[in-house]
N, C-alpha and C. Protein backbone atom coordinates (compact mmCIF):
# COMPACT_ATOMS: atom_id res chain seq x y z
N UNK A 1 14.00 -2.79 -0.54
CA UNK A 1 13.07 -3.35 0.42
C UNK A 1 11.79 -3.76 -0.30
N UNK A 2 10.78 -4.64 0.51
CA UNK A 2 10.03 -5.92 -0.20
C UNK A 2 8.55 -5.37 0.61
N UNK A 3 7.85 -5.09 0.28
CA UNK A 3 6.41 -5.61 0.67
C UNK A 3 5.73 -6.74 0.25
N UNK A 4 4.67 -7.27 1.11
CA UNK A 4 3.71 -7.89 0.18
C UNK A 4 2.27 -8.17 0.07
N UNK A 5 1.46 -8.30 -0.68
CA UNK A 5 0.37 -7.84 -1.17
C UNK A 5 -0.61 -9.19 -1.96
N UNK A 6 -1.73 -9.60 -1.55
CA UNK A 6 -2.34 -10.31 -2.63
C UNK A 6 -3.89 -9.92 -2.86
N UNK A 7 -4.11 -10.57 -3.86
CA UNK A 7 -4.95 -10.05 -4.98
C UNK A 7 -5.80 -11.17 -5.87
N UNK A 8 -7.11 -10.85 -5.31
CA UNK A 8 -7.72 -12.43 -6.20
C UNK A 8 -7.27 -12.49 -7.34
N UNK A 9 -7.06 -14.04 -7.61
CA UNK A 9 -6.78 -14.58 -8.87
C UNK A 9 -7.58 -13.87 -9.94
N UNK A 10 -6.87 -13.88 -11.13
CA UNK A 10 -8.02 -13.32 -11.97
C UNK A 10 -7.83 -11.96 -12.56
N UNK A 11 -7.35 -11.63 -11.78
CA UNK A 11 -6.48 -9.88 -11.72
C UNK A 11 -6.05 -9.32 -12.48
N UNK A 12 -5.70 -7.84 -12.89
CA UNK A 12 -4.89 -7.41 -14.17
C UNK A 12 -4.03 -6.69 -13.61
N UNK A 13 -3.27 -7.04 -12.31
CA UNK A 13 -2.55 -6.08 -11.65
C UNK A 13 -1.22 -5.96 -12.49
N UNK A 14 -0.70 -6.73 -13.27
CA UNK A 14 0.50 -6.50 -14.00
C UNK A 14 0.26 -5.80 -15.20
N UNK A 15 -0.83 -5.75 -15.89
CA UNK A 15 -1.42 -4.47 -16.93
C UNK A 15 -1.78 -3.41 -15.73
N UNK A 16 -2.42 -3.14 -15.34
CA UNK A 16 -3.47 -1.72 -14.65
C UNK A 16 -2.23 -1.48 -13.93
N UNK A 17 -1.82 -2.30 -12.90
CA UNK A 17 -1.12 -1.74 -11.19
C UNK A 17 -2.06 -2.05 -10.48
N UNK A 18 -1.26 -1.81 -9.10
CA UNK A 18 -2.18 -2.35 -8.36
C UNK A 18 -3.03 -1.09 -7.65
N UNK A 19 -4.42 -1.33 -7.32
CA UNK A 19 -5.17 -0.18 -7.23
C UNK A 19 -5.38 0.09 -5.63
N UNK A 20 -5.39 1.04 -5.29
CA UNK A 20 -5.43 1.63 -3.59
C UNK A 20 -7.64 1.63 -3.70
N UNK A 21 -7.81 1.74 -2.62
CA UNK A 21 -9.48 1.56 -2.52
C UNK A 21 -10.15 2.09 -3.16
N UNK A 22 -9.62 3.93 -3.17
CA UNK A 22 -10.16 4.84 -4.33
C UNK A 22 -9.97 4.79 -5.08
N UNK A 23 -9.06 4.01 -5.74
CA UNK A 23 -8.89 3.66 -6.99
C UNK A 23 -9.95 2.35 -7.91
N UNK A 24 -10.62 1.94 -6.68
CA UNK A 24 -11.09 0.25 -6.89
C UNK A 24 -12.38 0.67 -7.10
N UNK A 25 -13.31 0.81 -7.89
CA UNK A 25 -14.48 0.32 -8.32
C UNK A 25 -15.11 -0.33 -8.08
N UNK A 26 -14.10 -1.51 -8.00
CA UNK A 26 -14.90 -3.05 -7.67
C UNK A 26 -14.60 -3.45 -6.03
N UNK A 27 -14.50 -2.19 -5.36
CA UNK A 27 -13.59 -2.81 -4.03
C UNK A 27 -15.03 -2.80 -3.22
N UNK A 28 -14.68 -4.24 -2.10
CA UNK A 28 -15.58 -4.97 -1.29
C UNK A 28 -16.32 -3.78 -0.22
N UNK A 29 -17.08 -2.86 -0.58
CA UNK A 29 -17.50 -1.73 0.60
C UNK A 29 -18.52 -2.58 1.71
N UNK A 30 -19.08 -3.96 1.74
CA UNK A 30 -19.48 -4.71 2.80
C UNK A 30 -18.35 -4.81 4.14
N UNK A 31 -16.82 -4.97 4.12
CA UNK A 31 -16.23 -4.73 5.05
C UNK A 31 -16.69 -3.03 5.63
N UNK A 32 -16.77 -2.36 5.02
CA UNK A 32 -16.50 -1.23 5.87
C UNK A 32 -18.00 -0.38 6.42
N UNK A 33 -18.96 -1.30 6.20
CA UNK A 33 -20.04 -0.31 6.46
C UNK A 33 -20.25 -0.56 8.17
N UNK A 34 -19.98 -1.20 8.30
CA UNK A 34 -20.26 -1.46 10.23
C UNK A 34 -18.80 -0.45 10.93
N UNK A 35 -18.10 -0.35 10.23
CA UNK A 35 -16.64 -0.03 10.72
C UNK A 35 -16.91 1.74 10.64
N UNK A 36 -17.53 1.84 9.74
CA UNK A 36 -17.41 3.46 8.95
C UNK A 36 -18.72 4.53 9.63
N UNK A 37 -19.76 3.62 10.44
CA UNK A 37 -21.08 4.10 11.13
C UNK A 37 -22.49 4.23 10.07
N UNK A 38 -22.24 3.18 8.75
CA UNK A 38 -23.16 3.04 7.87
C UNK A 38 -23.67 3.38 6.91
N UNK A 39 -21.54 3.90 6.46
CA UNK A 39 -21.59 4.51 5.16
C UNK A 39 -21.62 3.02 4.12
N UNK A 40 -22.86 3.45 2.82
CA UNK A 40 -22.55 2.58 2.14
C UNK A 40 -22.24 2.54 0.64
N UNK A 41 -21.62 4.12 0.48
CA UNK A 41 -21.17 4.11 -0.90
C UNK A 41 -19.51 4.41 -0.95
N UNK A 42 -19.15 4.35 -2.15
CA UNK A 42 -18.12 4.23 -2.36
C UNK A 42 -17.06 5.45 -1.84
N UNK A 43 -17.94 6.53 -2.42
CA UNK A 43 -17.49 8.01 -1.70
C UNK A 43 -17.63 7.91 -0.60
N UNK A 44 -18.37 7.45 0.35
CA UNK A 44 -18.17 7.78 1.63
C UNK A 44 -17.76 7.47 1.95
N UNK A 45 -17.26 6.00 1.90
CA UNK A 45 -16.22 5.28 2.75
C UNK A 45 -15.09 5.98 2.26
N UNK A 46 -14.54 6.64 1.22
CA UNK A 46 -13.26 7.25 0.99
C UNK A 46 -13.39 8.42 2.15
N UNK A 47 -14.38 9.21 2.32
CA UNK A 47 -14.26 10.61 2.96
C UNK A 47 -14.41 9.48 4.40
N UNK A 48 -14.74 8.62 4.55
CA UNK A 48 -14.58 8.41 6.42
C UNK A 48 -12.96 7.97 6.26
N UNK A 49 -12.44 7.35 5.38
CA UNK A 49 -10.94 6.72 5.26
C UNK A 49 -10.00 8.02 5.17
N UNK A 50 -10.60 8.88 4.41
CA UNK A 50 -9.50 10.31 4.62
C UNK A 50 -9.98 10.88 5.98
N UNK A 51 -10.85 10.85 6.39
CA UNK A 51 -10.96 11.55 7.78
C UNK A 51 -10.50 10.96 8.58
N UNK A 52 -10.22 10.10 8.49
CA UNK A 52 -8.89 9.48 9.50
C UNK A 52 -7.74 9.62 9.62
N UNK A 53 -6.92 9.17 8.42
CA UNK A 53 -6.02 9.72 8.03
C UNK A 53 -5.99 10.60 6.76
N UNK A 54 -5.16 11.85 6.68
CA UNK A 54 -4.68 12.16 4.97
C UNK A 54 -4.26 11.34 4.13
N UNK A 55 -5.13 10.51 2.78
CA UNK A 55 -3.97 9.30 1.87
C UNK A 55 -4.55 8.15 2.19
N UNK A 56 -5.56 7.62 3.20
CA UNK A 56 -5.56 6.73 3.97
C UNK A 56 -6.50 5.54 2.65
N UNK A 57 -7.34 6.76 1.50
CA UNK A 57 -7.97 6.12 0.98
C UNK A 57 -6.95 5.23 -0.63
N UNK A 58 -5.98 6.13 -0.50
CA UNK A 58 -5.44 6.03 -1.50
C UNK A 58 -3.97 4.85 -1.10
N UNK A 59 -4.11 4.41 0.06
CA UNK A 59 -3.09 3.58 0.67
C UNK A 59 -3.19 2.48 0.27
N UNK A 60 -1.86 1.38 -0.04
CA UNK A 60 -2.23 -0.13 0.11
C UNK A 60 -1.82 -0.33 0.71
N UNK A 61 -1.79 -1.70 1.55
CA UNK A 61 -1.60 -2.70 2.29
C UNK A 61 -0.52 -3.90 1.78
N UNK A 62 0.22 -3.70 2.98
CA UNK A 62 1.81 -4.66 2.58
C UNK A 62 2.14 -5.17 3.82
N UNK A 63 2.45 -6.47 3.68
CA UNK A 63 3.37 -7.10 4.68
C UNK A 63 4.41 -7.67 4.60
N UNK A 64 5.09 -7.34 5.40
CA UNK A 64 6.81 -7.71 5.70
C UNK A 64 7.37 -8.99 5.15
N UNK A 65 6.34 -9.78 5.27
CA UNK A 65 7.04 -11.29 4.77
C UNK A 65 5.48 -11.67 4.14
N UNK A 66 6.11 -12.98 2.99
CA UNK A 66 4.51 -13.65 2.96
C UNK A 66 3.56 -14.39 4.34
N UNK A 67 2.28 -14.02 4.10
CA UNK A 67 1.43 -14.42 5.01
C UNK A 67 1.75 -16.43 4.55
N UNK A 68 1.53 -16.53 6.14
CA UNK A 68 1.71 -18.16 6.62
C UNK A 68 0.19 -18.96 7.49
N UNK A 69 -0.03 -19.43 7.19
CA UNK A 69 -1.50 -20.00 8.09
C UNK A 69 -0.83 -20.94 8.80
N UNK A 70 -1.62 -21.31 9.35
CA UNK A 70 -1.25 -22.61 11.07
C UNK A 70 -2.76 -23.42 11.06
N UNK A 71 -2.73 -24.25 11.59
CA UNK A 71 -3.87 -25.11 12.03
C UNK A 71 -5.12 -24.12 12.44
N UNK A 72 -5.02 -23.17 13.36
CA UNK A 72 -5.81 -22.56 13.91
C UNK A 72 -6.66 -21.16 12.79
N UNK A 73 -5.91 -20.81 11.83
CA UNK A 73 -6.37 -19.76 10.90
C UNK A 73 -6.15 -20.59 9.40
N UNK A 74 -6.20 -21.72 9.53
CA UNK A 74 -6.18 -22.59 8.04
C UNK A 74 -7.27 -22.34 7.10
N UNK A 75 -8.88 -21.66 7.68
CA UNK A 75 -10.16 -21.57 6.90
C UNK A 75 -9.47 -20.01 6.64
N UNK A 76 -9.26 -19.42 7.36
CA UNK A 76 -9.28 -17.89 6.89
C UNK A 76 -8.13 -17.61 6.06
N UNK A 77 -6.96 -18.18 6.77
CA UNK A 77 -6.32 -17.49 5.99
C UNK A 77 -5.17 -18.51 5.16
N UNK A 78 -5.82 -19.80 4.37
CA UNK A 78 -4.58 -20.73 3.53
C UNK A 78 -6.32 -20.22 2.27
N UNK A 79 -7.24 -20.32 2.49
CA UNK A 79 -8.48 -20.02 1.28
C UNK A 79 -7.66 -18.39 0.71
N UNK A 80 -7.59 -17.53 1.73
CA UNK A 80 -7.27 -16.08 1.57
C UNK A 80 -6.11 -16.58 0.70
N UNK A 81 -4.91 -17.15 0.30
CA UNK A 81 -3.68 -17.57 -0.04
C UNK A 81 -4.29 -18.29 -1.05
N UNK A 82 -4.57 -18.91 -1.23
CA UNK A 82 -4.52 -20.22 -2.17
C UNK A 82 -5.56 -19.39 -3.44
N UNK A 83 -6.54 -18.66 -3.05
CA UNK A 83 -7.22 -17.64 -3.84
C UNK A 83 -6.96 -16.88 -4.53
N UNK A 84 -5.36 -16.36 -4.25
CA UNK A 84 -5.10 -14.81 -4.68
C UNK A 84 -3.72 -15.24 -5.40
N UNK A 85 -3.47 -13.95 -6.21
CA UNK A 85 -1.92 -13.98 -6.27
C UNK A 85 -0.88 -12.54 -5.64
N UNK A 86 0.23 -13.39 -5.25
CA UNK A 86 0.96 -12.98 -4.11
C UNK A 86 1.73 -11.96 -5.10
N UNK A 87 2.00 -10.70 -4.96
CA UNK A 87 2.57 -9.67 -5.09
C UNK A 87 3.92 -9.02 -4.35
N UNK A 88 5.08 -8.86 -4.90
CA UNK A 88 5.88 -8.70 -4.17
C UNK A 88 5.68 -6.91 -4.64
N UNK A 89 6.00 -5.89 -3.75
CA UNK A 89 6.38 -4.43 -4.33
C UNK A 89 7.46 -3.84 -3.99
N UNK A 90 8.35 -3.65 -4.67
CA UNK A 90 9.63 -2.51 -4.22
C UNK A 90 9.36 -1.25 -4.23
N UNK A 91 9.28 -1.35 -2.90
CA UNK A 91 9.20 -0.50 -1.99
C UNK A 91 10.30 0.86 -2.16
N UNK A 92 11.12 0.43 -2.55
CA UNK A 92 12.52 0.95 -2.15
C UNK A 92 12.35 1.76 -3.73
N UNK A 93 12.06 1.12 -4.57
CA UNK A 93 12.30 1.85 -5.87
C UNK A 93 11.01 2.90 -5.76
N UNK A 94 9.88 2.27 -5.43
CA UNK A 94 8.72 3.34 -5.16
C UNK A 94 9.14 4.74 -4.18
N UNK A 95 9.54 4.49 -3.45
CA UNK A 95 10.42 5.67 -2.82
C UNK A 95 11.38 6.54 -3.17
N UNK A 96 12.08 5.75 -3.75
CA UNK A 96 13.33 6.40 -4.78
C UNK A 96 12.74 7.18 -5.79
N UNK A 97 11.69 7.09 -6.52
CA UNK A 97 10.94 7.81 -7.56
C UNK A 97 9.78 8.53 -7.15
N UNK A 98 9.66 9.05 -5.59
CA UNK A 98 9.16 10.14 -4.85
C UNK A 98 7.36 9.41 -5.12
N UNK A 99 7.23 8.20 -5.33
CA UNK A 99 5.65 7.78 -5.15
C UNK A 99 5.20 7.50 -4.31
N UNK A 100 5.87 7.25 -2.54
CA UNK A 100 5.35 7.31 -1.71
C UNK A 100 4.95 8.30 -0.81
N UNK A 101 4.08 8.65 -0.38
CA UNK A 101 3.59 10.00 0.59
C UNK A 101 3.99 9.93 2.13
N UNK A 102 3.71 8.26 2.65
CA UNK A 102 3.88 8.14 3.73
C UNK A 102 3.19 6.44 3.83
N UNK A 103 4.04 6.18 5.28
CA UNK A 103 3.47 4.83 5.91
C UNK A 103 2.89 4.86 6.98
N UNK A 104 2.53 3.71 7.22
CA UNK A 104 1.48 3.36 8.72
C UNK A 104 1.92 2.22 8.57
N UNK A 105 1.53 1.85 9.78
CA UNK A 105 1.99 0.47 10.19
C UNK A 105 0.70 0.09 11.23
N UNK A 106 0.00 -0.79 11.09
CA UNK A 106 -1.30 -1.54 12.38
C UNK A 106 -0.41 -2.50 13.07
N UNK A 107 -0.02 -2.21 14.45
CA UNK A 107 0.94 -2.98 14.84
C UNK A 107 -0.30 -4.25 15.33
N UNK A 108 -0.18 -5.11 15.47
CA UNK A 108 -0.83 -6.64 16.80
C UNK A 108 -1.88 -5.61 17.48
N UNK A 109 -3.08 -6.05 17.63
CA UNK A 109 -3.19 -5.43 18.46
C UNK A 109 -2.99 -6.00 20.11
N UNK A 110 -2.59 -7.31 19.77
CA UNK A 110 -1.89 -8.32 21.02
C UNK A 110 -0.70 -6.93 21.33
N UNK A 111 -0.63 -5.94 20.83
CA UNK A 111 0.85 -5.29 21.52
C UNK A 111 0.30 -3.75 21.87
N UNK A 112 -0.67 -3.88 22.46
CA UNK A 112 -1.39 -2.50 22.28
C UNK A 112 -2.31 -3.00 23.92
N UNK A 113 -1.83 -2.52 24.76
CA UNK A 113 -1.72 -2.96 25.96
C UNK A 113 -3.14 -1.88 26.22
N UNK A 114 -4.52 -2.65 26.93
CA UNK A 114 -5.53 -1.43 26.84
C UNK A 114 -6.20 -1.39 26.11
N UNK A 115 -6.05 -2.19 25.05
CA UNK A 115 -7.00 -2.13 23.73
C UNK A 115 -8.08 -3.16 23.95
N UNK A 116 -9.75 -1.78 24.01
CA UNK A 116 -11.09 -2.47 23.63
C UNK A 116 -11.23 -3.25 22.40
N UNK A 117 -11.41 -3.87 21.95
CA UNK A 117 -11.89 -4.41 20.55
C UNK A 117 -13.42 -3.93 20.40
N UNK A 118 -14.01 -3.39 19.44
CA UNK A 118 -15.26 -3.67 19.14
C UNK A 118 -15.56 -3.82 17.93
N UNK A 119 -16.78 -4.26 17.05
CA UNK A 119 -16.80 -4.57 15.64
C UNK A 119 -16.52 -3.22 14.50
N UNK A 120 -17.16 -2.12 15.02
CA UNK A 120 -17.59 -0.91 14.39
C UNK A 120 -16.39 -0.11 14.36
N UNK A 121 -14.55 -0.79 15.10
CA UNK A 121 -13.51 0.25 15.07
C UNK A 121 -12.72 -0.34 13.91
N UNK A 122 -11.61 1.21 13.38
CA UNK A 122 -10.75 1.19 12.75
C UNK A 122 -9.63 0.14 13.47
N UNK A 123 -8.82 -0.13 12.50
CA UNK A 123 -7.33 -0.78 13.26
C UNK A 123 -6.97 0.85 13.51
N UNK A 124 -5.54 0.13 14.06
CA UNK A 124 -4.92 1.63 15.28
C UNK A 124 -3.66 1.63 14.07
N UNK A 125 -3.55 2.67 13.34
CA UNK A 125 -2.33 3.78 12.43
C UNK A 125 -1.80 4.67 13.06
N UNK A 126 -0.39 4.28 13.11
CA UNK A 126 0.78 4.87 13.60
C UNK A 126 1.83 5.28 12.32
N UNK A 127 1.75 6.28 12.46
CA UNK A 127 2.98 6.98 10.95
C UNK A 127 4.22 6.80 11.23
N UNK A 128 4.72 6.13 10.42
CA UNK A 128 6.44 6.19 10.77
C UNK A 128 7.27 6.93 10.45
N UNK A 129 7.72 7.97 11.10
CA UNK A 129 8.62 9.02 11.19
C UNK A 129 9.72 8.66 9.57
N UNK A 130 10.11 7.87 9.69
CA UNK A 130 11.15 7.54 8.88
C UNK A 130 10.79 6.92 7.42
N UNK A 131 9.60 6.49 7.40
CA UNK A 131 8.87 6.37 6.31
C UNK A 131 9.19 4.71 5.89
N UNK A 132 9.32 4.04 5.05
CA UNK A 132 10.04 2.66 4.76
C UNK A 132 11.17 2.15 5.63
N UNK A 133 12.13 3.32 5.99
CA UNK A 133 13.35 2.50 6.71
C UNK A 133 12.60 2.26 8.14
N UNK A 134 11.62 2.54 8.54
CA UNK A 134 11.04 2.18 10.04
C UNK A 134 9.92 0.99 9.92
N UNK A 135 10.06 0.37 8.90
CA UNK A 135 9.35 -1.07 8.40
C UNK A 135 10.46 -2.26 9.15
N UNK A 136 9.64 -2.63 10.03
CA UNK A 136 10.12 -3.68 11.17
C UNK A 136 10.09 -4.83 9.82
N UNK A 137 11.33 -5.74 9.79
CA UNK A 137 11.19 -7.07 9.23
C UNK A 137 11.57 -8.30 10.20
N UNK A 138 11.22 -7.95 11.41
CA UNK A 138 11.54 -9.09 12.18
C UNK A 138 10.42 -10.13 11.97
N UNK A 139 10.52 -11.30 12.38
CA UNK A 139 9.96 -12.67 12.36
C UNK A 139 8.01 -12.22 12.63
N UNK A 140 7.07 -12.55 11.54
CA UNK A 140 6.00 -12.16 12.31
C UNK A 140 5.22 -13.44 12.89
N UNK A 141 4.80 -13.48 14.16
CA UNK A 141 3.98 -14.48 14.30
C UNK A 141 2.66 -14.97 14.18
N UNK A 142 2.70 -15.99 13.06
CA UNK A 142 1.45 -16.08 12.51
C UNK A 142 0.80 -16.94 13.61
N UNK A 143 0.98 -17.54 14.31
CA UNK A 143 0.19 -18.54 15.14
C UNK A 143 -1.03 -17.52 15.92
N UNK A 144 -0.86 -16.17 16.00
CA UNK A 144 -1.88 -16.04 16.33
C UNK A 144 -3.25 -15.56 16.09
N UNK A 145 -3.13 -15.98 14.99
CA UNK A 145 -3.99 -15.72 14.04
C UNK A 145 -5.07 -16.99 14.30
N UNK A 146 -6.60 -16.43 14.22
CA UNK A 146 -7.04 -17.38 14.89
C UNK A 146 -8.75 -17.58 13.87
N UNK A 147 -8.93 -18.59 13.36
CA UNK A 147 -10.51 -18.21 12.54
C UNK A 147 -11.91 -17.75 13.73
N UNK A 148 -11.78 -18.14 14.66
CA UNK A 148 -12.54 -18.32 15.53
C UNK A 148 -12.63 -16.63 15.87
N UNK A 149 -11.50 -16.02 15.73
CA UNK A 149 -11.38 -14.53 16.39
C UNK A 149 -12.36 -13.63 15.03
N UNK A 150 -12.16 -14.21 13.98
CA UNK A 150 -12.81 -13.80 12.82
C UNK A 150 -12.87 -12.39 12.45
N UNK A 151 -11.45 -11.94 12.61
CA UNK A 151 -10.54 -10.61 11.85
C UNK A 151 -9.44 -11.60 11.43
N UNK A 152 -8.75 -11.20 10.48
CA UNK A 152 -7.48 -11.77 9.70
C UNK A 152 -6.67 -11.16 10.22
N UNK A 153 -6.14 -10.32 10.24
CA UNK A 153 -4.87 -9.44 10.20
C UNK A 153 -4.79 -8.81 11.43
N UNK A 154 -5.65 -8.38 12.26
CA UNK A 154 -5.83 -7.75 13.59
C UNK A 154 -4.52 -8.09 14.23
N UNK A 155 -3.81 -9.66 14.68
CA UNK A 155 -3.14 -10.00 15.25
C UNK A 155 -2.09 -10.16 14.71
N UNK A 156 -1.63 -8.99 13.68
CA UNK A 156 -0.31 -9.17 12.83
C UNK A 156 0.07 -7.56 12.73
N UNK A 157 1.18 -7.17 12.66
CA UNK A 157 1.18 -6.30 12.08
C UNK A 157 1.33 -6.13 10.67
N UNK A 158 0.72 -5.23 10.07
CA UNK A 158 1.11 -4.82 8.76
C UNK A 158 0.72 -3.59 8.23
N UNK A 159 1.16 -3.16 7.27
CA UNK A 159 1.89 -1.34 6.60
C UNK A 159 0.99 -1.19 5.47
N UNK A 160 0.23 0.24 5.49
CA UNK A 160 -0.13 0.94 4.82
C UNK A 160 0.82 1.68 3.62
N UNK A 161 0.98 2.11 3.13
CA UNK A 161 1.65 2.66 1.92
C UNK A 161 0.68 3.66 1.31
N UNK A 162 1.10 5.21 1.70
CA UNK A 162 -0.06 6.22 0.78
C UNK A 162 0.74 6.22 -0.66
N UNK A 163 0.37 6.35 -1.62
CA UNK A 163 0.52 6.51 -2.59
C UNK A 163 -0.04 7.56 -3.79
N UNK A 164 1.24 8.56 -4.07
CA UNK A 164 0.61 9.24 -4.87
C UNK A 164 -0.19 8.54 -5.77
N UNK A 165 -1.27 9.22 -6.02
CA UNK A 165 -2.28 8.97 -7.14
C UNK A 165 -2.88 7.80 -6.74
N UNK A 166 -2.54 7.00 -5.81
CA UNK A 166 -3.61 5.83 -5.39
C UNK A 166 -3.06 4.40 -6.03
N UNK A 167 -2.41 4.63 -7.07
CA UNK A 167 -1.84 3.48 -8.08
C UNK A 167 -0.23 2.76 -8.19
N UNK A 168 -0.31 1.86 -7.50
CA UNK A 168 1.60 1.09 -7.99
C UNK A 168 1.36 0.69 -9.40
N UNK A 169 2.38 1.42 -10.40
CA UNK A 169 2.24 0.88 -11.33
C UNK A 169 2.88 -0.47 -11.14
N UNK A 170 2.66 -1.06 -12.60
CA UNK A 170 3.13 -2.60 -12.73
C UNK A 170 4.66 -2.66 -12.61
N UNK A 171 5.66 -1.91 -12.96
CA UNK A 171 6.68 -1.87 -12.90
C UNK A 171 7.77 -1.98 -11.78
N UNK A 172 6.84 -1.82 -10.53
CA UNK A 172 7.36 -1.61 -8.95
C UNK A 172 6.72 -3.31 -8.73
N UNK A 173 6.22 -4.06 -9.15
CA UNK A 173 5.18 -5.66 -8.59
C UNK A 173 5.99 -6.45 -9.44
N UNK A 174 5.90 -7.60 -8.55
CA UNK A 174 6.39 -8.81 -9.21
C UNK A 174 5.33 -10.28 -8.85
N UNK A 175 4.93 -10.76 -9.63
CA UNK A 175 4.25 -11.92 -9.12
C UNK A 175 4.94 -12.92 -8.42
N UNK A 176 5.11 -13.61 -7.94
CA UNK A 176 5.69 -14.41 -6.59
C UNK A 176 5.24 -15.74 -6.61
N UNK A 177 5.62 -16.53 -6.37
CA UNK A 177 5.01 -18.21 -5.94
C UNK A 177 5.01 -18.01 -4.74
């Protein structure tokens, strides 16, 4: 099984691996200070990301198929694409060699019937009992993805991956066209 993952151009993810947040140095902590209640260092946003979940800091982010833009999310998300390089991870071998801890999955929140939106919340993590084999690969729909809504991913689902030690080595990634 396939995740997938991108990564600004520029990258040394096929020397280093690819790095989970606590692992990142260089990772963007401007997303998370409105989200986190105005943490703005690096440690803290890890201790608000583990206080959420156990791993949560040490997790990456994978989706089921490559991301697709439409007319309507073409600024957010074909720049997000055309920027980065696309990462495939086996999943399946990462598992097989006991490096995964556990998954989550942020389903739509279009499927979350009841759901406030506000700027300052987490997405909604649900653990999957079954770990990888409970990774939905049905069709995702990108159309509703919207620039105007100005979250990317909110209206998609996609999977967390805890990872021992925080790190996929290079050996589990493949670069992708």
């Amino acid at each position: 099984m396939k995740l997938y993952h991108y990564v600004t151009k520029g990258n040394d993810v096929l020397q280093k691996g690819l790095l989970s947040f606590a692992n990142n140095p260089n990772a963007d902590l401007s997303y998370y200070f409105k989200r986190t209640g105005g943490k703005t260092t690096h440690k803290e946003i890890c201790e608000w990301m583990e206080n959420c979940y156990l791993g949560r800091s040490r997790a990456i982010r994978g989706f089921s198929e490559p991301i697709q833009w439409t007319d309507r999310s073409i600024h957010c998300l074909k720049d997000f694409i055309d920027n980065a390089d696309k990462f495939e991870i086996d999943i399946s071998a990462l598992d097989n060699d006991g490096l995964i801890e556990a998954v989550y999955v942020s389903p739509s929140v279009l499927d979350i019937p009841g759901l406030r939106e506000q700027w300052d919340c987490d997405e909604v993590w649900i653990k999957l009992k079954k770990g990888i084999n409970d990774i939905d690969y049905s069709p995702i729909d990108w159309t509703v993805c919207d620039d105007k809504l100005g979250r990317r991913f909110a209206y998609v689902r996609y999977y967390l991956i805890v990872i021992k030690g925080g790190i996929i080595p290079p050996k589990y990634l493949k670069i992708v066209k």
